[in-house]
Protein backbone atom coordinates (compact mmCIF):
# COMPACT_ATOMS: atom_id res chain seq x y z
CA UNK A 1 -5.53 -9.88 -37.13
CA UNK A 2 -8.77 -9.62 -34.97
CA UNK A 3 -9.33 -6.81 -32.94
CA UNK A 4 -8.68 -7.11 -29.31
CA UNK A 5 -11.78 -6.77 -27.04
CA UNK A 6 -12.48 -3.52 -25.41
CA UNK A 7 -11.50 -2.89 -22.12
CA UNK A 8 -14.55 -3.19 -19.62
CA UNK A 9 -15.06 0.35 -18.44
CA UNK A 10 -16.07 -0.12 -14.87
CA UNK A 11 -13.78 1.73 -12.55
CA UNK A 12 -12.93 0.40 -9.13
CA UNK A 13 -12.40 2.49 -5.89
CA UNK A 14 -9.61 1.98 -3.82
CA UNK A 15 -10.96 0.63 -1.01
CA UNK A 16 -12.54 -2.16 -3.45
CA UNK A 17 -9.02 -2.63 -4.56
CA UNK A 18 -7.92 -3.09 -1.71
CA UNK A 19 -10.45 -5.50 -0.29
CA UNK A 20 -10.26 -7.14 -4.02
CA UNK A 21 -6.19 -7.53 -3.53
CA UNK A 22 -5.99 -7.81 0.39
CA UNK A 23 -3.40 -4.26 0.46
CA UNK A 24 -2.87 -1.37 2.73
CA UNK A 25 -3.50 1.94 1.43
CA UNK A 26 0.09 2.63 2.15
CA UNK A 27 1.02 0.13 0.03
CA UNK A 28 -0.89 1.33 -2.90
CA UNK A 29 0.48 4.66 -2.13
CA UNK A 30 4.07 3.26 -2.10
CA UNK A 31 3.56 1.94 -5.70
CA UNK A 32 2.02 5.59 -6.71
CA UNK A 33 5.37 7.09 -5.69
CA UNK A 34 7.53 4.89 -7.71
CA UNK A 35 5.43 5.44 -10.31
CA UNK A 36 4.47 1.64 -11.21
CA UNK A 37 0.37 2.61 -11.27
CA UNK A 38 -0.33 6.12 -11.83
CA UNK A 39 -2.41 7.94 -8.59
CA UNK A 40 -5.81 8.19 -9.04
CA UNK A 41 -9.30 7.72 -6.66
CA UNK A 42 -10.31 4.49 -8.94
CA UNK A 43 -8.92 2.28 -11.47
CA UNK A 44 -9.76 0.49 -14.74
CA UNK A 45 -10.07 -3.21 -14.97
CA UNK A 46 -6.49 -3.17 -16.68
CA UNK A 47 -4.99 -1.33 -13.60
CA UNK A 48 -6.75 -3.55 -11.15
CA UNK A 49 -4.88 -6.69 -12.77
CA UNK A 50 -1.46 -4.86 -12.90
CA UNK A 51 -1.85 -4.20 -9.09
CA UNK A 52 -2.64 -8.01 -8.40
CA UNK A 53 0.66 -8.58 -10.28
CA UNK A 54 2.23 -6.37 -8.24
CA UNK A 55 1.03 -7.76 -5.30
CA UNK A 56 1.91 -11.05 -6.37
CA UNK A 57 5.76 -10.44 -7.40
CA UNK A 58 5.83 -8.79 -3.67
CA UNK A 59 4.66 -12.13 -2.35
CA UNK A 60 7.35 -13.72 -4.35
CA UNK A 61 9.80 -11.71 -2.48
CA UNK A 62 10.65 -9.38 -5.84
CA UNK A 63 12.02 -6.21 -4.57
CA UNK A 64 11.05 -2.80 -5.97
CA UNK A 65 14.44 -2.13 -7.16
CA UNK A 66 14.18 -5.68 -9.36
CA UNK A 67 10.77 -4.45 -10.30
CA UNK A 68 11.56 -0.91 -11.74
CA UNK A 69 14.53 -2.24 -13.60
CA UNK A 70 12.04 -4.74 -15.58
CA UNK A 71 9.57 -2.43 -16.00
CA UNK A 72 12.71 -0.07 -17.49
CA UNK A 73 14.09 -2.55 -19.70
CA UNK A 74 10.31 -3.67 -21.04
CA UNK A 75 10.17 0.09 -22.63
CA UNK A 76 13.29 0.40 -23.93
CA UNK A 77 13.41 -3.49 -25.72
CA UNK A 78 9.79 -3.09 -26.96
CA UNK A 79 9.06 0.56 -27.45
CA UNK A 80 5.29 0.02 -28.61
CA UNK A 81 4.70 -1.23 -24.70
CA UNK A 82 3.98 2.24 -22.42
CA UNK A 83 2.97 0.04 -19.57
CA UNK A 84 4.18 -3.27 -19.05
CA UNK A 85 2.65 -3.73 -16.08
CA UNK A 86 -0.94 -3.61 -18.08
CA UNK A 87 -0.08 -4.37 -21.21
CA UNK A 88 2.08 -7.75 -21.01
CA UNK A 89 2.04 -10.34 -18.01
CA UNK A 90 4.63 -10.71 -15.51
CA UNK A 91 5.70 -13.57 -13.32
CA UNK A 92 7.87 -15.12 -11.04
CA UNK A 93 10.24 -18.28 -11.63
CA UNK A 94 12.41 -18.47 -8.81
CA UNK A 95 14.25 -15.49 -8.57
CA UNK A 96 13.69 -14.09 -11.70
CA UNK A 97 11.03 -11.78 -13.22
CA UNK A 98 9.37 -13.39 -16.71
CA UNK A 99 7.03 -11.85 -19.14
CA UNK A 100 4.77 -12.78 -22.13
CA UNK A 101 4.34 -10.37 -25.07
CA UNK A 102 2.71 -11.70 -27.84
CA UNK A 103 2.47 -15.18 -27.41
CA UNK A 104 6.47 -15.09 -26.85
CA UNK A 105 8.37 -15.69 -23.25
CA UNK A 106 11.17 -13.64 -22.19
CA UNK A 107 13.29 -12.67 -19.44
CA UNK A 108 12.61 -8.63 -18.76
CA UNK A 109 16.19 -7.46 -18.24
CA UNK A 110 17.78 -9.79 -20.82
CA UNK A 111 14.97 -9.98 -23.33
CA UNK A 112 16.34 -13.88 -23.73
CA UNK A 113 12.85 -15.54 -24.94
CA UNK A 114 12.23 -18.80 -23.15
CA UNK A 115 11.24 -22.19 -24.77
CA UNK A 116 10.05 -23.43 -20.84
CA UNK A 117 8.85 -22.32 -17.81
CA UNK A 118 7.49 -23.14 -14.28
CA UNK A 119 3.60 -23.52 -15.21
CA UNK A 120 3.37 -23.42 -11.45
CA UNK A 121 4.36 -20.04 -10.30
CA UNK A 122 2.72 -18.81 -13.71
CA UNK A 123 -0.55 -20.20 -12.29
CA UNK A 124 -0.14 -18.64 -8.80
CA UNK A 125 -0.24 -15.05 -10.71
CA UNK A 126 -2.37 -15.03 -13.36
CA UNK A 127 -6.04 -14.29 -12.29
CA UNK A 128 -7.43 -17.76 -14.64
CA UNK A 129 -4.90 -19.61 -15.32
CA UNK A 130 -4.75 -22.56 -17.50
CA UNK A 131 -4.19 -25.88 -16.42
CA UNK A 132 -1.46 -26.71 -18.97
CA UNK A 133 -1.04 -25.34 -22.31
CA UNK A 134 -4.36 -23.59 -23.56
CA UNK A 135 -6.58 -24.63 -26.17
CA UNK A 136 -8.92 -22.23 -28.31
CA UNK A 137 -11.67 -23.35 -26.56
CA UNK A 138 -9.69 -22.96 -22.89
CA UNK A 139 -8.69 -19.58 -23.59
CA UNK A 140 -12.46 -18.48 -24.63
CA UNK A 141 -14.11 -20.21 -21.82
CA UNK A 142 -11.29 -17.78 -19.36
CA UNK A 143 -12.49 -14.84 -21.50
CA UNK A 144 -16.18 -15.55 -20.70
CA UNK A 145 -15.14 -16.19 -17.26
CA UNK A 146 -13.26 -13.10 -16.97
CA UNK A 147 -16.43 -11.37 -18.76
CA UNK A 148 -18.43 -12.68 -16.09
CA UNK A 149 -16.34 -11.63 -12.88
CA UNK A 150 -16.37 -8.30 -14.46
CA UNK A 151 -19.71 -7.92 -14.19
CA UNK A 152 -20.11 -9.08 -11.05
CA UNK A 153 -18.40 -6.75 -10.10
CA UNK A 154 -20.00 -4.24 -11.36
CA UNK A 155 -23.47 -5.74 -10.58
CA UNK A 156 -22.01 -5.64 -6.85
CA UNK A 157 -21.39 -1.50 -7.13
CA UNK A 158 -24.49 -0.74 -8.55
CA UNK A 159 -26.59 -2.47 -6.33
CA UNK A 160 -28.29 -5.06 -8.18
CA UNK A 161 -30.55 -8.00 -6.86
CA UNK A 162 -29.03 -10.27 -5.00
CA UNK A 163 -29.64 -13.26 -7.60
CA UNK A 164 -28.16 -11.48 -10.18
CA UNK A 165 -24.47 -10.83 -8.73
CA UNK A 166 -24.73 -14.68 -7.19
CA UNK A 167 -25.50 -15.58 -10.84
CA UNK A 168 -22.71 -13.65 -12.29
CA UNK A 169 -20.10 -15.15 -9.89
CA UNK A 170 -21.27 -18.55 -10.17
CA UNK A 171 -20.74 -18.63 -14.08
CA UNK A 172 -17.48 -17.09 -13.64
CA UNK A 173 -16.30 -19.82 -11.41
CA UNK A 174 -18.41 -22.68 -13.66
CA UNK A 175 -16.59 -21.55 -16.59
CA UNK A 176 -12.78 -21.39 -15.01
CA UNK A 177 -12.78 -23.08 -11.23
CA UNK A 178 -9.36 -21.39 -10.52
CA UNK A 179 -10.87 -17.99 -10.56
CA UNK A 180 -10.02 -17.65 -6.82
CA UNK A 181 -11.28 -14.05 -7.11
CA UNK A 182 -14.86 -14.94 -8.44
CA UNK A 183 -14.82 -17.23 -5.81
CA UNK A 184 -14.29 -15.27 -2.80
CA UNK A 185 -16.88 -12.50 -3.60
CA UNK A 186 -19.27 -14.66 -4.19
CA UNK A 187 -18.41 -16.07 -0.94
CA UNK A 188 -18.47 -12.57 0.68
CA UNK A 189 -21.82 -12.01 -1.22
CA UNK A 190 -23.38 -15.01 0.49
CA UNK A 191 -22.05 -13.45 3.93
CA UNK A 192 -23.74 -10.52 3.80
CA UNK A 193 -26.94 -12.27 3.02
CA UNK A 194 -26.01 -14.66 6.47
CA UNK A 195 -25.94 -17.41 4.53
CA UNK A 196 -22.84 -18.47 6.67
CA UNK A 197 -22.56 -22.10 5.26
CA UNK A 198 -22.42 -21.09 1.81
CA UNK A 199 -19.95 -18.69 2.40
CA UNK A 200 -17.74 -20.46 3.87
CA UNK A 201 -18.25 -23.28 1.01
CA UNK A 202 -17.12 -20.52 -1.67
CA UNK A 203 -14.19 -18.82 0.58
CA UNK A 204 -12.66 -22.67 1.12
CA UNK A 205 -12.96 -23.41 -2.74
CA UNK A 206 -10.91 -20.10 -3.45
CA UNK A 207 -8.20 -21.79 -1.62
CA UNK A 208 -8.43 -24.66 -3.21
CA UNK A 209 -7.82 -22.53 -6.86
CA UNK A 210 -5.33 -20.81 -4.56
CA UNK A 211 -3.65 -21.71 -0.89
CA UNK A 212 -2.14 -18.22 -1.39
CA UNK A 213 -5.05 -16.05 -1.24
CA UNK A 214 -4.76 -13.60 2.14
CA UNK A 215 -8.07 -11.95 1.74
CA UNK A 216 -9.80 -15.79 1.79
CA UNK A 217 -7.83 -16.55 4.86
CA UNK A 218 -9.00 -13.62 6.25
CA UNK A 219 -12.62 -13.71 5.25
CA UNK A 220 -12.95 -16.85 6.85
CA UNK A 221 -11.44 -15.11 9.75
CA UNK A 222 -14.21 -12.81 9.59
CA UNK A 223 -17.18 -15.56 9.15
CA UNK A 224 -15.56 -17.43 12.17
CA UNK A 225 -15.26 -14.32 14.19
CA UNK A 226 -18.94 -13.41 13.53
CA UNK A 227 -20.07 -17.09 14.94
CA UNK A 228 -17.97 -17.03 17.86
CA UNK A 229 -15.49 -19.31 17.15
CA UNK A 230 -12.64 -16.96 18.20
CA UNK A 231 -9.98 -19.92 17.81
CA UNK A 232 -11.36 -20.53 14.35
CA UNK A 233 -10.55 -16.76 13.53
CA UNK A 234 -7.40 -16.04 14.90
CA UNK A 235 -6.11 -18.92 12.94
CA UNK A 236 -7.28 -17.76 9.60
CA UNK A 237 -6.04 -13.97 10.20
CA UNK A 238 -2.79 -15.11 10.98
CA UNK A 239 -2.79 -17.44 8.09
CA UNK A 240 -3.48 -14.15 6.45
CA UNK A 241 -0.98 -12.25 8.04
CA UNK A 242 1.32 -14.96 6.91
CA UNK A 243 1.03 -14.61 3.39
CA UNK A 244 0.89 -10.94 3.25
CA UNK A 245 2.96 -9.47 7.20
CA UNK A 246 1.65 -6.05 5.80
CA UNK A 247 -2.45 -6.71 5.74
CA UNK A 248 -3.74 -4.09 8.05
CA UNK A 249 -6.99 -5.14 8.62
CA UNK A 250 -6.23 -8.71 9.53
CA UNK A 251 -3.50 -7.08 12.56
CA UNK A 252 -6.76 -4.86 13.60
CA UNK A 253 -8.72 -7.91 13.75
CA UNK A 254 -6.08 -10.36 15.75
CA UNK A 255 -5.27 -7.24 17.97
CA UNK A 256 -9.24 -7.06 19.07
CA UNK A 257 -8.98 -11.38 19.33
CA UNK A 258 -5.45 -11.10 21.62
CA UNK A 259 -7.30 -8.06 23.63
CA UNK A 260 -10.45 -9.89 24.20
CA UNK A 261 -8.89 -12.67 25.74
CA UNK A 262 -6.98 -11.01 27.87
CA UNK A 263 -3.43 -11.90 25.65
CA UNK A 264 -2.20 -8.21 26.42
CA UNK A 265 1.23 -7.98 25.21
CA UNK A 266 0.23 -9.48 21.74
CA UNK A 267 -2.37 -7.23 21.52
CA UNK A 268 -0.17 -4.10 21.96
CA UNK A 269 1.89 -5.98 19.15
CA UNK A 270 -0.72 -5.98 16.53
CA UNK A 271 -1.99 -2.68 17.59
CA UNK A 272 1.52 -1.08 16.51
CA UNK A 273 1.48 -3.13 13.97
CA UNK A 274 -2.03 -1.98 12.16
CA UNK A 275 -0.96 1.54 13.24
CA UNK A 276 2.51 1.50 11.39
CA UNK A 277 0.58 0.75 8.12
CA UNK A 278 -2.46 2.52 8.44
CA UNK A 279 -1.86 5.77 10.73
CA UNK A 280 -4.36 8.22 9.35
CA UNK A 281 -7.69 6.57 8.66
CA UNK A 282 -10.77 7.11 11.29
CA UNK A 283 -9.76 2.81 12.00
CA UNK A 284 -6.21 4.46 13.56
CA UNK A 285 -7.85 6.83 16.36
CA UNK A 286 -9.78 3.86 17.32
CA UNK A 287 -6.78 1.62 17.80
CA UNK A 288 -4.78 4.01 19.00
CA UNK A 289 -7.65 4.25 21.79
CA UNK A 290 -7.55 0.57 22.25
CA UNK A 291 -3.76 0.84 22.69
CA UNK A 292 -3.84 3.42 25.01
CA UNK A 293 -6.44 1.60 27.16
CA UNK A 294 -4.38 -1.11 27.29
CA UNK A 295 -0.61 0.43 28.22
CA UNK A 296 -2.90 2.25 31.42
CA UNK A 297 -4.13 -1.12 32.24
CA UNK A 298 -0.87 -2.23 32.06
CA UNK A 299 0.28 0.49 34.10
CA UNK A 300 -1.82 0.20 36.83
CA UNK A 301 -1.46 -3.80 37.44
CA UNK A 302 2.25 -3.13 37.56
CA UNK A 303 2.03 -0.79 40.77
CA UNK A 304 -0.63 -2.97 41.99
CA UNK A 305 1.95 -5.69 41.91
């Protein structure tokens, strides 16, 4: 049997996993205490992927409770597997949590292996999926592309040229179009260069690979938002919000659109909301500011009245 390919060894910080995944901190700090990812200040390329799945079975309305009992019954039926989470891939179909282990299909608590599937929720989760059943020349080219996100990646945290990360990206999502992830950074990479068209190009084509995708929706929000088009914006952040009702950053974005034009009482809405999730970073003192400012102004047109 061939060896399997080494791990890449770049780590990622949490705040790039969270932009990366579109999650709170509290979320990932929820997951620490139940023990599903270990806590640490970064996290290998294996951990990155088994907090997208996580994020993804939490779209799919999979409680934690549902989730631990898997992740219990994984160790116990296959004892070689520490981590399923990293070492196997889970997915949704319907209700139900799924997983692949060795080229077999299985329900987690049951172990009953599966001769068919929903292809579509399988595609929804896995960062390059296959259109269809893979071929050996499929499953290299989503090797290559994963090869080539990774570095990206890690092209993007050491400060390389800007031609160099664009060029990374771009073969990623030549090699494997539904590599929503490749995809959006490049899109975020032509942003901070201002080339607003092109980003805007790359962030739309991620939602083509994936209508799903909060942090698209919400970077679009962003490129709108930077060109003035507040109506533009507020529709993609709460597009965002839709998808993922926990997504700090997009309530701290739609509570500054609401408060700039003059939409008070959904302001103070989205202000509680961003300060529920996120209550103790240097973002929370300002929007606890903003909130203030706006129950006084509140205040004082009431006894004006």
């Amino acid at each position: 049997m061939a060896a399997a390919a080494p791990e890449p060894k770049q780590a990622y910080t949490r705040e790039a996993v969270r932009r990366l995944l579109g999650v709170s901190e509290r979320q990932i700090r929820s997951w620490e205490k139940q023990s599903f990812v270990a806590p640490a200040d970064s996290y290998k390329f294996s951990e990155l992927l088994a907090l997208r799945t996580l994020v993804a079975l939490r779209k799919n309305n999979i409680g934690s409770a549902k989730i631990r009992d898997a992740l219990d019954a994984l160790r116990k039926r296959i004892r070689e597997v520490q981590n399923p989470l990293t070492e196997m891939k889970l997915y949704c179909e319907g209700r139900k949590i799924r997983v692949q282990f060795a080229g077999q299909k299985m329900e987690s608590v049951s172990g009953q292996l599966l001769l068919d599937f929903d292809r579509a929720e399988i595609e929804k989760l896995l960062t390059f999926p296959p259109d269809g059943k893979p071929s050996k020349s499929d499953a290299s080219k989503r090797r290559e592309a994963e090869h080539w996100f990774e570095q990206g990646l890690e092209l993007e945290q050491r400060g390389a040229p800007l031609a160099e990360i664009v060029h990374a990206y771009e073969r990623a999502g030549e090699l494997d179009p539904t590599s929503a992830g490749a995809l959006v950074n490049l899109g975020t990479v032509y942003f901070n260069a201002r080339s607003l068209r092109d980003a805007e190009r790359n962030y739309r084509k991620a939602l083509e690979a994936d209508p799903q995708y909060a942090l698209a929706h919400f970077n679009l929000g962003n490129l709108f938002d930077e060109k003035g088009e507040r109506s533009k914006a507020l529709s993609h952040y709460l597009e965002a919000l839709a998808i993922n009702p926990s997504y700090a950053d997009a309530h701290y974005n739609v509570a500054l659109l609401y408060q700039a034009t003059g939409e008070t009482m959904k302001a103070v809405r989205h202000w509680k909301a961003y300060l529920k999730i996120d209550p103790g970073s240097s973002w929370a003192t300002i929007a606890r500011r903003e909130l203030s400012k706006l129950r006084d102004s509140t205040i004082v047109r009431g006894s004006r009245d």
